[in-house]
Protein backbone atom coordinates (compact mmCIF):
# COMPACT_ATOMS: atom_id res chain seq x y z
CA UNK A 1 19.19 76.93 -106.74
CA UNK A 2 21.85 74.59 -107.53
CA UNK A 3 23.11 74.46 -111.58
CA UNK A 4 22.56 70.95 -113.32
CA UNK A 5 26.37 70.33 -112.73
CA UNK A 6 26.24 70.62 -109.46
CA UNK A 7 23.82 68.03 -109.18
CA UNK A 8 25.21 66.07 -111.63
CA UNK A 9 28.59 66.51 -109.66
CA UNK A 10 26.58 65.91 -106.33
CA UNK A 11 25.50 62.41 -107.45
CA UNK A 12 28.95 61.31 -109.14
CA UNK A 13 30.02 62.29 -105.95
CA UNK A 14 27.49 60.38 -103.69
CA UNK A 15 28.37 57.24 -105.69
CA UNK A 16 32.47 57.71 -105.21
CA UNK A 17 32.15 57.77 -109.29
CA UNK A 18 35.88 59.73 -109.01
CA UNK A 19 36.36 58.58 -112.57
CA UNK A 20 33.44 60.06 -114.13
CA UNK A 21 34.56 62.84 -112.24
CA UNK A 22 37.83 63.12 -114.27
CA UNK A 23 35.99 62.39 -117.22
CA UNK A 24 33.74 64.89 -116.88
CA UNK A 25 36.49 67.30 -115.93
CA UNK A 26 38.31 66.49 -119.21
CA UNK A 27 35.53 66.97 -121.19
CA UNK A 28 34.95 70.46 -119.93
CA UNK A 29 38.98 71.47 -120.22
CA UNK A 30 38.47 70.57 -123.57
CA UNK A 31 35.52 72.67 -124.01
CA UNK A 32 37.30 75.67 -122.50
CA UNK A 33 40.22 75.37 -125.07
CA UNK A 34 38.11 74.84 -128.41
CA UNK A 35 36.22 77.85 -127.34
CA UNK A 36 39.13 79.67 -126.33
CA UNK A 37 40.52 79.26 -129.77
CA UNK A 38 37.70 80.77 -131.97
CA UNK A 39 36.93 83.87 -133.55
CA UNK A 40 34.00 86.09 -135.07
CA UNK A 41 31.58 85.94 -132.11
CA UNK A 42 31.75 86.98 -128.03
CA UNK A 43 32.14 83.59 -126.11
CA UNK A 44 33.17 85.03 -123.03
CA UNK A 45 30.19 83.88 -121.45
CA UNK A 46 30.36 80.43 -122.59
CA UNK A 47 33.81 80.22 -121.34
CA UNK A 48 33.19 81.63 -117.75
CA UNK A 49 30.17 79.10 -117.98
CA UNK A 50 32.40 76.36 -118.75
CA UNK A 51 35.38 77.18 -115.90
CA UNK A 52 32.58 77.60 -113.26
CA UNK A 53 31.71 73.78 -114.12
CA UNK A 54 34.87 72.58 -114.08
CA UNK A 55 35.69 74.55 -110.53
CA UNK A 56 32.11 72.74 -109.28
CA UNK A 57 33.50 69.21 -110.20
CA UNK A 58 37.11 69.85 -108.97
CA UNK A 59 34.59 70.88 -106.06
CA UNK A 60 33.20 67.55 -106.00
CA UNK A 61 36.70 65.50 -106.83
CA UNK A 62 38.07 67.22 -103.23
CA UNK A 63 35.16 65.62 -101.63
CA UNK A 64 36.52 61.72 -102.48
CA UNK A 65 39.90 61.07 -101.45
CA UNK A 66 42.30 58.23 -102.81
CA UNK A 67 43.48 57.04 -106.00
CA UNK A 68 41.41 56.83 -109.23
CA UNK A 69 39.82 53.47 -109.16
């Protein structure tokens, strides 16, 4: 069963949307690093959660090739 990313990735990538593809990308990096930097509770599952997403749009990004538009 594919993960909501994936589809959401799937359909960026159907419509050669590379720079919602960065966007999205960013937004996730930036995820990873504010949960990366707290404290007082377990988020290693968040953050595995969060690098699997941005692997499955970097994923999707290899698919399109050229510069961002």
């Amino acid at each position: 069963m594919s993960s909501a990313i994936e589809l959401i990735v799937e359909g960026y990538a159907r419509l050669k949307d590379r720079q919602s593809l960065e966007d999205l990308r960013m937004h996730r990096r930036r995820l990873a690093v504010d949960l990366k930097a707290r404290t007082g509770f377990d988020y290693r599952l968040s953050i595995t959660q969060v690098e699997q997403d941005i692997a499955a749009i970097e994923a999707g990004l290899n698919t399109l090739s050229g510069p961002v538009t």
